[in-house]
Protein backbone atom coordinates (compact mmCIF):
# COMPACT_ATOMS: atom_id res chain seq x y z
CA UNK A 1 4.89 -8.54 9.37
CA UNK A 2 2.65 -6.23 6.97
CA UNK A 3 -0.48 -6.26 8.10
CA UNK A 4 -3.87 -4.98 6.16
CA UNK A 5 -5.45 -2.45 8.40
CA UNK A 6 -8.52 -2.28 6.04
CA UNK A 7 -9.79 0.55 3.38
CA UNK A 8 -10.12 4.63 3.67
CA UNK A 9 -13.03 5.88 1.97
CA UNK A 10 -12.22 9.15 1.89
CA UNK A 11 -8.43 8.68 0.58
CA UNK A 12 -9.63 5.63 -1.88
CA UNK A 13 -6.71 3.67 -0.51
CA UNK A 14 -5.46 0.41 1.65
CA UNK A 15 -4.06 0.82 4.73
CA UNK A 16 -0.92 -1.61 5.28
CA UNK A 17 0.56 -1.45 8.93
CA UNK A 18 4.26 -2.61 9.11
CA UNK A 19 6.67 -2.87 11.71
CA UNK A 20 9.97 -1.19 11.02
CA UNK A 21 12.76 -0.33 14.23
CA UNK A 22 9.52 -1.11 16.63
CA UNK A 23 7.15 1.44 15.47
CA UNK A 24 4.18 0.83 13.55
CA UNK A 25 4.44 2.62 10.09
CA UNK A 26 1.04 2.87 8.30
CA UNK A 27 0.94 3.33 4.15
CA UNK A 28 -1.76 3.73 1.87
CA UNK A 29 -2.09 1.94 -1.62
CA UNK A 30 -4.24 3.79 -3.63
CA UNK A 31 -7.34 2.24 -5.26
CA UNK A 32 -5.65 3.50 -8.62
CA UNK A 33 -2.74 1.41 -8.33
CA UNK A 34 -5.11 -1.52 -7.98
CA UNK A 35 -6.95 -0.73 -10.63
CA UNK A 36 -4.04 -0.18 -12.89
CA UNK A 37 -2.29 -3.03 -12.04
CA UNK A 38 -5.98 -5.17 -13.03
CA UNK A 39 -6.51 -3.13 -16.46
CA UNK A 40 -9.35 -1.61 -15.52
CA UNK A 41 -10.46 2.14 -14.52
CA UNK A 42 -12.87 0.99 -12.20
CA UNK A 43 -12.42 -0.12 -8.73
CA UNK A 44 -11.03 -3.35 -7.61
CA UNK A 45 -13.86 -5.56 -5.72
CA UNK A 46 -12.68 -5.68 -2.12
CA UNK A 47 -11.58 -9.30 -2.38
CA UNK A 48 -9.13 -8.90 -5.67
CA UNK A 49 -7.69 -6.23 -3.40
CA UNK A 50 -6.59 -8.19 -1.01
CA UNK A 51 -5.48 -11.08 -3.28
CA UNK A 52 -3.38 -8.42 -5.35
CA UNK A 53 -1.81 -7.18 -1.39
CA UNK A 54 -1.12 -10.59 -0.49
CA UNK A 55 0.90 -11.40 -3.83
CA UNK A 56 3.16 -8.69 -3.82
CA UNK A 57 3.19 -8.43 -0.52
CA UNK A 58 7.34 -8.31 -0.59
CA UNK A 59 7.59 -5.61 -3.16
CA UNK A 60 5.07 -3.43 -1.15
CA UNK A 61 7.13 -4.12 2.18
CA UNK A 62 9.96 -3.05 0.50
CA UNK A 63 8.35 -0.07 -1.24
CA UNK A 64 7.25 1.28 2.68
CA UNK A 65 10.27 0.45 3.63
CA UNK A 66 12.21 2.70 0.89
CA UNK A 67 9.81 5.14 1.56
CA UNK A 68 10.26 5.04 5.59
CA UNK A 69 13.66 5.59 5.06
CA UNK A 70 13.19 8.84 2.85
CA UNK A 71 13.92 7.70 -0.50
CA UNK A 72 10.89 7.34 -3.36
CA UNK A 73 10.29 3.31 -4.35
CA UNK A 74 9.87 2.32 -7.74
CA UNK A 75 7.01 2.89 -10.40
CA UNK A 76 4.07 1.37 -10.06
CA UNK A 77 4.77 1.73 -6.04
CA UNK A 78 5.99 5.20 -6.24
CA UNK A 79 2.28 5.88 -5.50
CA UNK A 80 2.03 4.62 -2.27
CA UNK A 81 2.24 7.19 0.46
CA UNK A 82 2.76 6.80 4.08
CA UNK A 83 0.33 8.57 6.78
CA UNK A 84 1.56 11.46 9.13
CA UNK A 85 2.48 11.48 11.96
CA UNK A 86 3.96 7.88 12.43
């Protein structure tokens, strides 16, 4: 189950916990994706976030998961990184 562990400041990203082989893997969708994927160069409000995470909520499960396992998802989700040291 992906879970939204809320917003970095200081990485301008969303945090999205996911379970994968029991151990929690934690990515980070960057505010740019967002805003690309809404047409706009300025920042998403907080709750169009969300909506936008919920929707695609299988592609970005699979993107972590593609990039948990070492390989690099596809554009637009090639963007999404996963935090060290999980």
């Amino acid at each position: 189950m992906m879970r939204v562990l809320g917003k970095t400041q200081a990485s301008d990203a969303y945090r999205i916990g996911l379970d994968i082989d029991g151990a929690e893997v934690v990515a980070r969708i960057p505010e740019a994706l967002l805003s690309a994927e809404h047409g706009t160069d300025e920042k998403v409000p907080h709750q169009a976030a969300y909506e936008w995470i919920e929707a695609r909520a299988h592609a970005l499960v699979h993107a972590i998961r593609t990039l948990h396992s070492g390989a690099r998802p596809r554009a637009p989700f090639d963007q999404i990184t996963l935090e060290p040291g999980r």
